[in-house]
N, C-alpha and C. Protein backbone atom coordinates (compact mmCIF):
# COMPACT_ATOMS: atom_id res chain seq x y z
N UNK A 1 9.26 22.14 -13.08
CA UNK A 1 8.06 21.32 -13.13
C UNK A 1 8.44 19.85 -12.95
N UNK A 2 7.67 19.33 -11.75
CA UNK A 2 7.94 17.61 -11.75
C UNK A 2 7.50 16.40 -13.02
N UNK A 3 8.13 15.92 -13.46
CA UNK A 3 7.77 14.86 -14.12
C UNK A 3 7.74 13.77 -13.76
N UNK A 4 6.21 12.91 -13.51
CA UNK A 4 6.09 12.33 -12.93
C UNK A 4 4.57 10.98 -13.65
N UNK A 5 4.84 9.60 -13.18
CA UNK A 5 3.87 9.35 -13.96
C UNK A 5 2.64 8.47 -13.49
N UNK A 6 3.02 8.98 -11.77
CA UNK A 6 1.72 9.44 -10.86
C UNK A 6 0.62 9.86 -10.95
N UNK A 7 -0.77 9.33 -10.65
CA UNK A 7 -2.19 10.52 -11.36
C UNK A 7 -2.68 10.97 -9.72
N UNK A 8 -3.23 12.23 -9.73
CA UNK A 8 -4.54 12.39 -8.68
C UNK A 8 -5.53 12.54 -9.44
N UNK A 9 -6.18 11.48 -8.33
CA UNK A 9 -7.94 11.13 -8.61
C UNK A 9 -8.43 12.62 -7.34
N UNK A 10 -9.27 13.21 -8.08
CA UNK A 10 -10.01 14.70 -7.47
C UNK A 10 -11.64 14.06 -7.82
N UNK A 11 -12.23 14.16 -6.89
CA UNK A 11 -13.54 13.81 -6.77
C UNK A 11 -14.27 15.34 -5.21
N UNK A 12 -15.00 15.91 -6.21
CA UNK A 12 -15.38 17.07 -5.49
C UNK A 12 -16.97 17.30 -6.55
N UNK A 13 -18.01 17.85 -6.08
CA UNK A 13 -19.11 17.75 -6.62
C UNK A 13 -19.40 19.22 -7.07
N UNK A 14 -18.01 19.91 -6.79
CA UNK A 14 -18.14 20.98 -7.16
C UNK A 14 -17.70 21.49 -8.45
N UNK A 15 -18.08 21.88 -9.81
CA UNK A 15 -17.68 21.86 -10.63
C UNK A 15 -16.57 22.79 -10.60
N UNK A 16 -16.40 24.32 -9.98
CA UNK A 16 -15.21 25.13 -10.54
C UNK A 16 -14.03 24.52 -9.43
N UNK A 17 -14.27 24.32 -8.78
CA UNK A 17 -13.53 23.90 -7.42
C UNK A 17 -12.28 22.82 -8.29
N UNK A 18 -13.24 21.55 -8.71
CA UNK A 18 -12.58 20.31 -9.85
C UNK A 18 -11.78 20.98 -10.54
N UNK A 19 -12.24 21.82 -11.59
CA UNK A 19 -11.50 22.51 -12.66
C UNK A 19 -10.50 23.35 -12.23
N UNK A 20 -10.16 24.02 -10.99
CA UNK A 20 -9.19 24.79 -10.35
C UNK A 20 -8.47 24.09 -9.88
N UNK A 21 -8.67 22.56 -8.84
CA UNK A 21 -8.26 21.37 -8.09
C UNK A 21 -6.68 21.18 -9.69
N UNK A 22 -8.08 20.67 -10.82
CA UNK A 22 -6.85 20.11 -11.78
C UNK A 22 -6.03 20.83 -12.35
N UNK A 23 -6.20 22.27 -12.52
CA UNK A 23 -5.16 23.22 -12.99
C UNK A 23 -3.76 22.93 -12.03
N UNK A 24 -4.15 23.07 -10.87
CA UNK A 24 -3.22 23.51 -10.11
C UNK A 24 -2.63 22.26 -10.09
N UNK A 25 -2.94 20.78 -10.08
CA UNK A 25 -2.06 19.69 -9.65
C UNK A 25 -1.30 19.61 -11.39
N UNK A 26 -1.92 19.93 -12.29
CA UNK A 26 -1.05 19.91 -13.76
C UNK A 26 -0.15 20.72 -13.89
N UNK A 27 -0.46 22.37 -13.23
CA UNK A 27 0.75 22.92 -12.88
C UNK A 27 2.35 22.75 -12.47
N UNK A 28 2.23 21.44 -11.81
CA UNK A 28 3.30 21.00 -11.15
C UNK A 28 3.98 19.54 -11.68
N UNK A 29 3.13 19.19 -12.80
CA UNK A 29 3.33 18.12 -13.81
C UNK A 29 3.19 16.73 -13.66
N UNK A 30 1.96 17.15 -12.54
CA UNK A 30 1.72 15.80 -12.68
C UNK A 30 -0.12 15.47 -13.30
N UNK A 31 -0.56 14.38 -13.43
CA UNK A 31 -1.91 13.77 -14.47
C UNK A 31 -2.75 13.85 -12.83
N UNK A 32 -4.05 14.09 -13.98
CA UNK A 32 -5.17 13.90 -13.01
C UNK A 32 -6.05 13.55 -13.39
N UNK A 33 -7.38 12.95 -12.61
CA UNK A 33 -8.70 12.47 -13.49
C UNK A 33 -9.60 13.08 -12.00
N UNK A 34 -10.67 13.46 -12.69
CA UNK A 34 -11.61 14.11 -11.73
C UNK A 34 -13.01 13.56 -12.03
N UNK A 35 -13.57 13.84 -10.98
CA UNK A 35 -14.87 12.90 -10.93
C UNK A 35 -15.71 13.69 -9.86
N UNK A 36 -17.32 13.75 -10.31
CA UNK A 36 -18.37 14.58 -9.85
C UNK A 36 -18.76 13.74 -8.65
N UNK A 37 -18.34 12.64 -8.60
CA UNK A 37 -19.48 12.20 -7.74
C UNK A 37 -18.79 11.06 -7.05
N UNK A 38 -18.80 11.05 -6.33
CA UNK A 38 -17.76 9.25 -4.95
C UNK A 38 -18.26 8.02 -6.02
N UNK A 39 -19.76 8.08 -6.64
CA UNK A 39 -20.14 6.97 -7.07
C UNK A 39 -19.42 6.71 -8.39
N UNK A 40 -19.44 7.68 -9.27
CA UNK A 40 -18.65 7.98 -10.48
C UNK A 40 -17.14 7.37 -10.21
N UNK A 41 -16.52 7.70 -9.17
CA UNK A 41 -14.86 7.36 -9.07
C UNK A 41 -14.76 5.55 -8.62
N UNK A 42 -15.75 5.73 -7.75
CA UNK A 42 -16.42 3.92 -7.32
C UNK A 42 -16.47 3.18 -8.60
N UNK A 43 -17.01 3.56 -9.66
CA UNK A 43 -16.79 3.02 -11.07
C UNK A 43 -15.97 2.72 -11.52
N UNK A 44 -15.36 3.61 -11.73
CA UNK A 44 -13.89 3.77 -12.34
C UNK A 44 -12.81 2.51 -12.22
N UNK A 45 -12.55 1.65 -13.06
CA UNK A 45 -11.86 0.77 -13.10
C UNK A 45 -10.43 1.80 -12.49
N UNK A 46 -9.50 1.47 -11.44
CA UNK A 46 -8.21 2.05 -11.27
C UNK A 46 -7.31 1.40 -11.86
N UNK A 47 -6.17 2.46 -12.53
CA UNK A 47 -4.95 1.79 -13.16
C UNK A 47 -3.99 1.08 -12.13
N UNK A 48 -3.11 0.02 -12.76
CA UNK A 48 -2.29 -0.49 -11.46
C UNK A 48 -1.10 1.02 -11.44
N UNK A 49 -1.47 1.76 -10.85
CA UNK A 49 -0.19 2.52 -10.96
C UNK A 49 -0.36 3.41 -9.90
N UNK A 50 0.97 4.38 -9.55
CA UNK A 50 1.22 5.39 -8.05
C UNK A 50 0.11 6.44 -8.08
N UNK A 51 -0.23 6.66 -7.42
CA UNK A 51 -1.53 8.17 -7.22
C UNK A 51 -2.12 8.24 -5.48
N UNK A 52 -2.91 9.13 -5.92
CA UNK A 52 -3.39 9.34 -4.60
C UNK A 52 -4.86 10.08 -5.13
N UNK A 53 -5.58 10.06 -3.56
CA UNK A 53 -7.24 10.82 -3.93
C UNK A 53 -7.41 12.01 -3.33
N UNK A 54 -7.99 12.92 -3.72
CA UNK A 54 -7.98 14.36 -3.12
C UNK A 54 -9.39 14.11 -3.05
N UNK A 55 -10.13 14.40 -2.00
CA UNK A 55 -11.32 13.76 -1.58
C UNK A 55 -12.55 15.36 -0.97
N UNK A 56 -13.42 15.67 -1.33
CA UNK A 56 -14.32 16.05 -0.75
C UNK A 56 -14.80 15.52 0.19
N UNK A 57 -15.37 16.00 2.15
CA UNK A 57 -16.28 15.04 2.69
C UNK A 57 -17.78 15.00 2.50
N UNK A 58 -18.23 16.40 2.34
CA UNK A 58 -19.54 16.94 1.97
C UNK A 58 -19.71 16.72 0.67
N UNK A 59 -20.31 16.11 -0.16
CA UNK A 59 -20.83 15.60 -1.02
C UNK A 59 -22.13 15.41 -1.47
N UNK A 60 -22.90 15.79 -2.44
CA UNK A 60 -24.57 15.08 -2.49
C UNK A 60 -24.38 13.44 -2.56
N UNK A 61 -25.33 12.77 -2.63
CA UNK A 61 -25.14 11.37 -2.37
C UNK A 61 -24.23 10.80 -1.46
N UNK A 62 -23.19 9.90 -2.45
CA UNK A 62 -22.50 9.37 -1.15
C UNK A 62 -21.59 10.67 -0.41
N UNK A 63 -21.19 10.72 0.70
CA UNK A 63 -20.27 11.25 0.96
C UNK A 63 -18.72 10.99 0.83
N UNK A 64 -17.63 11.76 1.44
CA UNK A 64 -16.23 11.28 1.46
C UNK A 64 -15.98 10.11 2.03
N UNK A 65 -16.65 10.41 3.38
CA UNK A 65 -16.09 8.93 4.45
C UNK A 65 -16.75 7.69 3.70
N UNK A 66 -17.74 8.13 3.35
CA UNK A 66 -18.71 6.75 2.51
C UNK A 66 -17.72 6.33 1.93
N UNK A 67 -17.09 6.83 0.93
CA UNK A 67 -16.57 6.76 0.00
C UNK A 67 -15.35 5.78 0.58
N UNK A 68 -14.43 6.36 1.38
CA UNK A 68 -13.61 6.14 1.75
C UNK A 68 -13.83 4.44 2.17
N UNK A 69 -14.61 4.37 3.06
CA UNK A 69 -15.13 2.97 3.65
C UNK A 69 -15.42 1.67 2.44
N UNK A 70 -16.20 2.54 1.27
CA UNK A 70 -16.36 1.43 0.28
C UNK A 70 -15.25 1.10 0.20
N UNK A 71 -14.02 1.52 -0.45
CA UNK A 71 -12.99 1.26 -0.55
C UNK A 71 -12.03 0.63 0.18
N UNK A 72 -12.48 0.69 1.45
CA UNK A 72 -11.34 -0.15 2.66
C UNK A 72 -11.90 -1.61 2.37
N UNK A 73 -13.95 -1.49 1.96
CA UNK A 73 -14.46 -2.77 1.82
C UNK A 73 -13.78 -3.71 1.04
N UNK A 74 -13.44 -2.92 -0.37
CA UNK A 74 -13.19 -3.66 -1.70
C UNK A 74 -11.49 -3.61 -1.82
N UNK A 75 -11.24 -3.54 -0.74
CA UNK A 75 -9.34 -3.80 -0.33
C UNK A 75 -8.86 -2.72 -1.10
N UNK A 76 -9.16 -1.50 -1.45
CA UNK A 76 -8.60 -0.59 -2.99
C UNK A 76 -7.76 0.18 -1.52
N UNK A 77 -6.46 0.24 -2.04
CA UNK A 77 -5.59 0.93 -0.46
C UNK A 77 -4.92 2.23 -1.91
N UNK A 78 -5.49 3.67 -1.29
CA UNK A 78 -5.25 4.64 -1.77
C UNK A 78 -4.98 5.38 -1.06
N UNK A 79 -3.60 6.50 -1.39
CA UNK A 79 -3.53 7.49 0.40
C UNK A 79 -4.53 8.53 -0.08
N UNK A 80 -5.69 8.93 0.82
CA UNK A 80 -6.73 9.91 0.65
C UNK A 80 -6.05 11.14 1.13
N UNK A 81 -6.69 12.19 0.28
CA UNK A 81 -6.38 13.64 0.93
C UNK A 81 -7.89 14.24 1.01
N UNK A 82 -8.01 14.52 2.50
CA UNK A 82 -9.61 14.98 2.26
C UNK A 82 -10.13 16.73 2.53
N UNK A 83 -11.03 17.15 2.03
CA UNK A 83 -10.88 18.17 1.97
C UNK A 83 -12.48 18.86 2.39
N UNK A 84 -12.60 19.64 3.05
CA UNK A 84 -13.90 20.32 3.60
C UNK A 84 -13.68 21.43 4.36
N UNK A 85 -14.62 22.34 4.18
CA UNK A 85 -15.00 23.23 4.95
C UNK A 85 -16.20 23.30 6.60
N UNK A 86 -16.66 21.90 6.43
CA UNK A 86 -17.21 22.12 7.82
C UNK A 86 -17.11 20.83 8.96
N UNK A 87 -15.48 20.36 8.92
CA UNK A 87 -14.72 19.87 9.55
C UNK A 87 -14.99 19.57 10.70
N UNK A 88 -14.81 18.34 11.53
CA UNK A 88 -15.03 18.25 12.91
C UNK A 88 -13.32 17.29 13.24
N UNK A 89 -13.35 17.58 14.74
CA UNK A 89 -12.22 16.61 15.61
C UNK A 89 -12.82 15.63 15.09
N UNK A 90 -14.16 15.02 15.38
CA UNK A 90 -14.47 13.12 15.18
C UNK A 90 -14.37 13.16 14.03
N UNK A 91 -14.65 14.03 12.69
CA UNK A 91 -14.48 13.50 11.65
C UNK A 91 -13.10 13.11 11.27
N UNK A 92 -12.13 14.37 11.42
CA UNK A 92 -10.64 14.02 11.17
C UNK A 92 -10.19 13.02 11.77
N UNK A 93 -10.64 12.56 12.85
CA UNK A 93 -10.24 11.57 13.37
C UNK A 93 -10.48 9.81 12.83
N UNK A 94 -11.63 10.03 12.34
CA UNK A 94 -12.44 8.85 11.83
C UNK A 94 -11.68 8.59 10.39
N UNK A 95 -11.49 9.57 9.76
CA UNK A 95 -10.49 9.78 8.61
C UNK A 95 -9.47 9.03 8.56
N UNK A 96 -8.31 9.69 9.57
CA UNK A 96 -7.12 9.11 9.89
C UNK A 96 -6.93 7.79 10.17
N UNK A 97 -7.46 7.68 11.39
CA UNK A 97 -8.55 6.06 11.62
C UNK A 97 -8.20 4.96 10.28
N UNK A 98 -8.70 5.58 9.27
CA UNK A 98 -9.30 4.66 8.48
C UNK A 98 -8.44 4.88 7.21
N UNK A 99 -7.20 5.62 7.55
CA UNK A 99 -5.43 5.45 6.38
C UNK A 99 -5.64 6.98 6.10
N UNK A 100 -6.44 8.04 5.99
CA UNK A 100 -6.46 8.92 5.46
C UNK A 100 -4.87 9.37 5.74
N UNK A 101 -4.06 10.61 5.05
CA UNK A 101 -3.10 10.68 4.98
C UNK A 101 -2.73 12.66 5.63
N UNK A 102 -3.90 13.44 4.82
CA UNK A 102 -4.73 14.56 5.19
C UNK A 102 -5.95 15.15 5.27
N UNK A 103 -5.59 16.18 6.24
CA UNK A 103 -7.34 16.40 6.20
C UNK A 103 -6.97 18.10 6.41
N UNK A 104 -7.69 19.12 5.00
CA UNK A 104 -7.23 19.98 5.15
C UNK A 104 -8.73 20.88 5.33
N UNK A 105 -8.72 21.87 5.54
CA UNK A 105 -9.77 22.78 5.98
C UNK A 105 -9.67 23.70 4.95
N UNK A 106 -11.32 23.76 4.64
CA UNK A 106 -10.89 25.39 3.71
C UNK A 106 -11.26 26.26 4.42
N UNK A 107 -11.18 27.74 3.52
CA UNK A 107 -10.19 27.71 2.03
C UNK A 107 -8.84 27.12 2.93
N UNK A 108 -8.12 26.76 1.60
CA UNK A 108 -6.74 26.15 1.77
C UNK A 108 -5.54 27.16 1.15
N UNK A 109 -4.22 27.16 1.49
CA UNK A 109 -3.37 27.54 0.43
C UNK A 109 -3.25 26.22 -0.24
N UNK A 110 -2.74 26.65 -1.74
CA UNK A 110 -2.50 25.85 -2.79
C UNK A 110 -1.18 25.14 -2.56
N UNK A 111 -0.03 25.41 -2.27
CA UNK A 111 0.69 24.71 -1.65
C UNK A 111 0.77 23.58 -0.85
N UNK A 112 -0.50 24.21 0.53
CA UNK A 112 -0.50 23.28 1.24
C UNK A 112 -0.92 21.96 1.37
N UNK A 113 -1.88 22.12 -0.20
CA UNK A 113 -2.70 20.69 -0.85
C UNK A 113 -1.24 19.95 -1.66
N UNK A 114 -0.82 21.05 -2.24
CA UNK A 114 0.49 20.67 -3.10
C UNK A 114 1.25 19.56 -2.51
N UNK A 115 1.54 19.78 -1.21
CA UNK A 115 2.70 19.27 -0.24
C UNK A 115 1.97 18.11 0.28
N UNK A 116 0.86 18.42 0.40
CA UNK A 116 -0.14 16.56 0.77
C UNK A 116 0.03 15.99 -0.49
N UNK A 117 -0.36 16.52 -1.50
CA UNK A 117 -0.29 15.35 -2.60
C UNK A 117 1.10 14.50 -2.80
N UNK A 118 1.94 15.17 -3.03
CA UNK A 118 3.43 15.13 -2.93
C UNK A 118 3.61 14.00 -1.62
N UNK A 119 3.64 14.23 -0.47
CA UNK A 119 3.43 13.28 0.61
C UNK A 119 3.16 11.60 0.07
N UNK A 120 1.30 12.19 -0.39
CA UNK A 120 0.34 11.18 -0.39
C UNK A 120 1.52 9.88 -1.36
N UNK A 121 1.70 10.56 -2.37
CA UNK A 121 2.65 9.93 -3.77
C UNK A 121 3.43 9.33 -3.69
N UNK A 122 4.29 10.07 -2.82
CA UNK A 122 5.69 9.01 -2.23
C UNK A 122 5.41 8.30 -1.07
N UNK A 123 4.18 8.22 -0.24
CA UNK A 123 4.17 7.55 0.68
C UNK A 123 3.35 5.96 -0.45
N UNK A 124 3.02 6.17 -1.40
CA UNK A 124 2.20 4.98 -2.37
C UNK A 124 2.80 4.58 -2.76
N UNK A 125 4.06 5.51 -3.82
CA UNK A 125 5.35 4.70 -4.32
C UNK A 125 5.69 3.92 -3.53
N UNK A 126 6.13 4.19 -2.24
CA UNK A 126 7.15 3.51 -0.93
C UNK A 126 6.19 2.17 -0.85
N UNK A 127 5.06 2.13 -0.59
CA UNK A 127 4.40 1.26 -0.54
C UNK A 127 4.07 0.24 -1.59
N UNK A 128 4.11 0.77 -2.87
CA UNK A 128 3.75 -0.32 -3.50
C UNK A 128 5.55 -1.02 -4.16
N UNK A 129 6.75 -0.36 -4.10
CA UNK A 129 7.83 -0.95 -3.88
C UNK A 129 7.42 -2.14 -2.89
N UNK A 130 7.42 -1.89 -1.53
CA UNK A 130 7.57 -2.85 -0.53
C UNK A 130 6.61 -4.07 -0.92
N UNK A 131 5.17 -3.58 -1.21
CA UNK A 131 4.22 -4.83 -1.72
C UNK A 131 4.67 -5.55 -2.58
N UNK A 132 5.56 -4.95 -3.88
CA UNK A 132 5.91 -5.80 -5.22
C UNK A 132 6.97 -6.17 -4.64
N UNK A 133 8.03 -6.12 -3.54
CA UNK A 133 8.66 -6.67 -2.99
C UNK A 133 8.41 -8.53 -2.18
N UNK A 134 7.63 -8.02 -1.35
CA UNK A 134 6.74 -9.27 -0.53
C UNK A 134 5.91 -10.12 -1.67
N UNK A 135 5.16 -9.48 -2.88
CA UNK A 135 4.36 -10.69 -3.46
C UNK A 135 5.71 -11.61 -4.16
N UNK A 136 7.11 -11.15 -4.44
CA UNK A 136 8.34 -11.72 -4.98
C UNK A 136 9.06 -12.35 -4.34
N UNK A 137 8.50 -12.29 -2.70
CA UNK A 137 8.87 -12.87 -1.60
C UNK A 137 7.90 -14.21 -1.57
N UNK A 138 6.54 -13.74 -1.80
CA UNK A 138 5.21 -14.83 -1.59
C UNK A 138 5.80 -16.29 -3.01
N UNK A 139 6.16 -15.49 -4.13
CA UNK A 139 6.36 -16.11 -4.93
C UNK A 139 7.09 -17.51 -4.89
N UNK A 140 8.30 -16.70 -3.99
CA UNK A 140 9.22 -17.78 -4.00
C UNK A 140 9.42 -19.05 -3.09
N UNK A 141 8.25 -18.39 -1.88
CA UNK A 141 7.78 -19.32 -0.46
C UNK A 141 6.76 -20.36 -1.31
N UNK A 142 6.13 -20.01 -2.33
CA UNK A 142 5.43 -21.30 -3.18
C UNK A 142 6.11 -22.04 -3.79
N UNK A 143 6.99 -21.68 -4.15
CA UNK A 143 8.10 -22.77 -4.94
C UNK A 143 8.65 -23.92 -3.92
N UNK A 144 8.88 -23.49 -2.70
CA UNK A 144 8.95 -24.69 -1.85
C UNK A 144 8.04 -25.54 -1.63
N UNK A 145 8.60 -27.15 -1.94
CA UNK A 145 8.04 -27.95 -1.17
C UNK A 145 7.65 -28.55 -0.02
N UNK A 146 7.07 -29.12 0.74
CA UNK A 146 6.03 -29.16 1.90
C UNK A 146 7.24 -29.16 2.75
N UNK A 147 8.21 -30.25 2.67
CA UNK A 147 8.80 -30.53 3.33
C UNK A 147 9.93 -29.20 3.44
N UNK A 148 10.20 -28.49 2.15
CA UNK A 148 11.47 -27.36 2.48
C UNK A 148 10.20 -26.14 2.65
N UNK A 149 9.18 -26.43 2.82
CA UNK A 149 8.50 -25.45 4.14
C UNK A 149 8.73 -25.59 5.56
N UNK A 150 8.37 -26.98 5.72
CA UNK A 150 8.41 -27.51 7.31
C UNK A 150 10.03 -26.99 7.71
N UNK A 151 11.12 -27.09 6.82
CA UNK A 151 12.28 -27.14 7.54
C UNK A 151 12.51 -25.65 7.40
N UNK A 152 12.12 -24.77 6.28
CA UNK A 152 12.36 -23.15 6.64
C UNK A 152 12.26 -22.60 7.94
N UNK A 153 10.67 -23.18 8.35
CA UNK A 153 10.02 -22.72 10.13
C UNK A 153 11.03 -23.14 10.70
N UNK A 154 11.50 -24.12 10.56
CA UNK A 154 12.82 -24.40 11.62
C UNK A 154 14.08 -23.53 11.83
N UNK A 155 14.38 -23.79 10.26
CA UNK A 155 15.81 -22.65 9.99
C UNK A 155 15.49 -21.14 10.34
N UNK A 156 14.36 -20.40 9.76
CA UNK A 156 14.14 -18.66 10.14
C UNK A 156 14.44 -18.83 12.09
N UNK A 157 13.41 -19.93 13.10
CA UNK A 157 13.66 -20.03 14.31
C UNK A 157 14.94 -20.06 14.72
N UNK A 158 16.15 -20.28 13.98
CA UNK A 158 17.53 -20.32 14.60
C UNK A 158 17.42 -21.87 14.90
N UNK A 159 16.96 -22.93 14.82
CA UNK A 159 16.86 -24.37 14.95
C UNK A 159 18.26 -24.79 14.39
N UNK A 160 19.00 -25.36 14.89
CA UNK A 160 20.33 -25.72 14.45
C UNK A 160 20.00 -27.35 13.67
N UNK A 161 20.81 -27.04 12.73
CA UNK A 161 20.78 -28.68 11.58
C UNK A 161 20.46 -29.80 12.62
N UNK A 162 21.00 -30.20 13.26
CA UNK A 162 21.07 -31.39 13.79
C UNK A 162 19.46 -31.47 14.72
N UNK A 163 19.17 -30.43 15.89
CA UNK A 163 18.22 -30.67 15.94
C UNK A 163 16.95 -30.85 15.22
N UNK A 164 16.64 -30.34 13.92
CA UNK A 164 15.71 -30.07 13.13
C UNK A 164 15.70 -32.01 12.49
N UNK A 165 16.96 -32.37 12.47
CA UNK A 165 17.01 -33.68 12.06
C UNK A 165 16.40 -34.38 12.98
N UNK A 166 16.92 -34.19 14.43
CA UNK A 166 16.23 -35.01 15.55
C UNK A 166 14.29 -34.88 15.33
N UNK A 167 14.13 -34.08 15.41
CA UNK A 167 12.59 -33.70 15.29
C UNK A 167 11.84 -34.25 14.30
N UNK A 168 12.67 -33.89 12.84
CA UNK A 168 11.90 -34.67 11.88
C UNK A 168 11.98 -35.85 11.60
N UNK A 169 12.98 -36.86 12.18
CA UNK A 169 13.34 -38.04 12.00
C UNK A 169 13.87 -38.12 10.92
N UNK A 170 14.95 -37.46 10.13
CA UNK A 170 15.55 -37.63 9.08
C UNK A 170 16.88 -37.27 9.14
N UNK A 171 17.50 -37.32 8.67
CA UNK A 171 19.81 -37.04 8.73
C UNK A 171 19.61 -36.14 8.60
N UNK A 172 20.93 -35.96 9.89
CA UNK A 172 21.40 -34.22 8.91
C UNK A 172 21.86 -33.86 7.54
N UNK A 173 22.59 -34.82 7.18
CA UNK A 173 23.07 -34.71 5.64
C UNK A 173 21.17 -34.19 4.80
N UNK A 174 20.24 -34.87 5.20
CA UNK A 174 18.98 -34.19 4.22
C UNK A 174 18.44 -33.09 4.91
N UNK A 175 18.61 -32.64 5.85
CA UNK A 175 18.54 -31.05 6.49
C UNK A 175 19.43 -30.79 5.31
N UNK A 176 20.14 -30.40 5.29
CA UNK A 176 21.74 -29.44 4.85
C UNK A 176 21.14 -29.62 3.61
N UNK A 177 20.66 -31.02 2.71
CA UNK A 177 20.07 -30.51 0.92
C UNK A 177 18.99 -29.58 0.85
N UNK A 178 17.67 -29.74 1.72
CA UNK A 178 16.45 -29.20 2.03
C UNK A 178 17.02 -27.71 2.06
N UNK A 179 18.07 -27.62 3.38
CA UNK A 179 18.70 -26.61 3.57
C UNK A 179 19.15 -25.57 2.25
N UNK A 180 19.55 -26.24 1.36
CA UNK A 180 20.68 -25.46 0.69
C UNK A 180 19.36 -25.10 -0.65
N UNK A 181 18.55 -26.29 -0.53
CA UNK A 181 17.51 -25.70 -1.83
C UNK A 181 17.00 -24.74 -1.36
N UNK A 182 16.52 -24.26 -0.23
CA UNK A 182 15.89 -23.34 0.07
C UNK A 182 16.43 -22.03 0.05
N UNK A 183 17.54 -22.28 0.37
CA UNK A 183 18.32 -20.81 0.02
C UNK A 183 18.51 -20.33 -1.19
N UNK A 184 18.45 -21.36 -1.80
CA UNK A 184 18.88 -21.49 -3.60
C UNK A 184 17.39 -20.88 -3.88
N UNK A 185 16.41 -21.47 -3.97
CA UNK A 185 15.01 -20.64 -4.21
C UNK A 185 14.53 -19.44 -4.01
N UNK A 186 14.92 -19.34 -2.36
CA UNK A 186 14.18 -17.75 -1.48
C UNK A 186 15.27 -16.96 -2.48
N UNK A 187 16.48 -17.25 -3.47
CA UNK A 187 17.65 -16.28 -3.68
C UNK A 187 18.22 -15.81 -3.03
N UNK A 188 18.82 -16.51 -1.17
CA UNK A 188 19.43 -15.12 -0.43
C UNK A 188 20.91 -16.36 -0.04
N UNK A 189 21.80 -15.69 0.22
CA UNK A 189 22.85 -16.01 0.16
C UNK A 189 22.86 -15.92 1.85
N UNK A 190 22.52 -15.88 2.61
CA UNK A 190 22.48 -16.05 4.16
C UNK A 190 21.40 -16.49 5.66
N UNK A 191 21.64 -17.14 6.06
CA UNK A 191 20.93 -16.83 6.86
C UNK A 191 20.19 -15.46 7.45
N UNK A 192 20.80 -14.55 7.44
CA UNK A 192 20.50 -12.89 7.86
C UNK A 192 19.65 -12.77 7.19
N UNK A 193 19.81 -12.68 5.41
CA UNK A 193 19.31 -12.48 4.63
C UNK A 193 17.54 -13.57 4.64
N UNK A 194 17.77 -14.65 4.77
CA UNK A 194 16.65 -15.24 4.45
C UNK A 194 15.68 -14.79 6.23
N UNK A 195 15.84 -14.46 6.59
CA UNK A 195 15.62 -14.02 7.98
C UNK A 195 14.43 -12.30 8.05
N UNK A 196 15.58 -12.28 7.09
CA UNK A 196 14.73 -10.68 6.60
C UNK A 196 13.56 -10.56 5.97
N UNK A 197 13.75 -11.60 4.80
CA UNK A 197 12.61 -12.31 3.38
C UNK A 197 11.69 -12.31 4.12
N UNK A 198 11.70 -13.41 5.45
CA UNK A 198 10.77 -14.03 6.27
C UNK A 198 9.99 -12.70 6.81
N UNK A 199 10.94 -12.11 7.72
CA UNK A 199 9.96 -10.86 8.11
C UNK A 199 9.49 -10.04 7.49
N UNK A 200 9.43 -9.72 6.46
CA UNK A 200 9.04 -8.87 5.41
C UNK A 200 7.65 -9.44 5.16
N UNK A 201 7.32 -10.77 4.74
CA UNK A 201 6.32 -11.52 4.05
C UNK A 201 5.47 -11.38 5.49
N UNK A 202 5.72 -11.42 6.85
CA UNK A 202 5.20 -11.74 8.18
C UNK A 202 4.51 -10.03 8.23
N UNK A 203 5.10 -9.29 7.86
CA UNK A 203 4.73 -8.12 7.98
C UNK A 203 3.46 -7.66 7.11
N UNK A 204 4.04 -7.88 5.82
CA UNK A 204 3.19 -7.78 4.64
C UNK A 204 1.59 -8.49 5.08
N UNK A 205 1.66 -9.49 5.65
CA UNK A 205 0.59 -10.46 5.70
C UNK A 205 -0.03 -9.55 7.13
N UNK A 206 0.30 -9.04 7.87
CA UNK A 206 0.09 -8.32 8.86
C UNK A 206 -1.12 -7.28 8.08
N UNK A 207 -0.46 -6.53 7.24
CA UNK A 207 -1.14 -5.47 6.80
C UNK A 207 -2.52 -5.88 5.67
């Protein structure tokens, strides 16, 4: 049995379906919280922590994709696992589209939800590593001052000391301090290294 301290959120309007959904994901040791209704889970204050959503699309009220969309609205980035019996190409597609992770058809084997969740989990872990990575990255790009901003853009470009002096109208000797605080701040002991920081945060901001 996995121990793990991951939850799936199960939102299905079906009552035995829920109650079978959560047997089987506790089976395997990990937490779950289930919810009747897209609007009910929409409530739900989320913990900061790893999980994923096992999603109905057919629903009374809102539906899955509804569901799904509020959530892209209100920035909430969860890997969805969605689940229905009267499935289309445009729907799976619209799904995926929009981060879904699976889209399984019933009936299902139990496994094969097993192995999405499992997926969904470590693809969130992986992700929210990299995010708490970049906001520790964001952190430390605020600690610079205006000016050991202006000269970073220079240094990540490969801008060699001397020209960066020509440009800004200042010595190289105050490149090379600017220089050396900045390395001292970002924490990286290289050029390579602060190179990487940079693309990471460029990426992050991408997404």
């Amino acid at each position: 049995m996995t121990k793990s301290n991951a939850v799936v959120y199960v939102v299905d309007d079906d009552a035995l379906l829920r109650d079978s959904l959560e047997q089987l994901v506790k089976s395997v040791g990990l937490k779950t919280e289930t919810f009747a209704s897209a609007l009910d889970f929409l409530e739900y204050d989320l913990p900061d922590r790893t999980s994923c959503l096992v999603l109905d699309i057919r629903m009374s009220g809102l539906s899955g994709l509804e569901l799904q969309d509020e959530l892209v609205k209100k920035g909430i980035s969860i890997p969805i696992i969605f689940m229905t019996g009267h499935g289309t190409v445009p729907m799976s597609v619209r799904a995926m589209k929009a981060g879904a992770v699976d889209f399984l058809q019933k009936p299902f084997e139990a496994q094969d939800l097993l192995d999405a969740i499992h997926r969904a989990i470590e693809q969130n872990r992986q992700t929210r590593v990299e995010q708490a990575e970049i906001n520790l990255i964001k952190g430390r790009i605020k600690s610079l001052t205006s000016r050991e901003h202006e000269i970073h853009g220079f240094v990540v470009a490969g801008t060699m000391n001397k020209q960066i002096a020509f440009d800004l109208d200042v010595s190289e000797n105050t490149v090379k301090t600017h220089r050396a605080r900045i390395m001292r701040k970002m924490e990286v002991a290289s050029l390579a290294e602060l190179v990487r920081a940079t693309e990471k945060l460029d990426k992050g901001d991408i997404k």
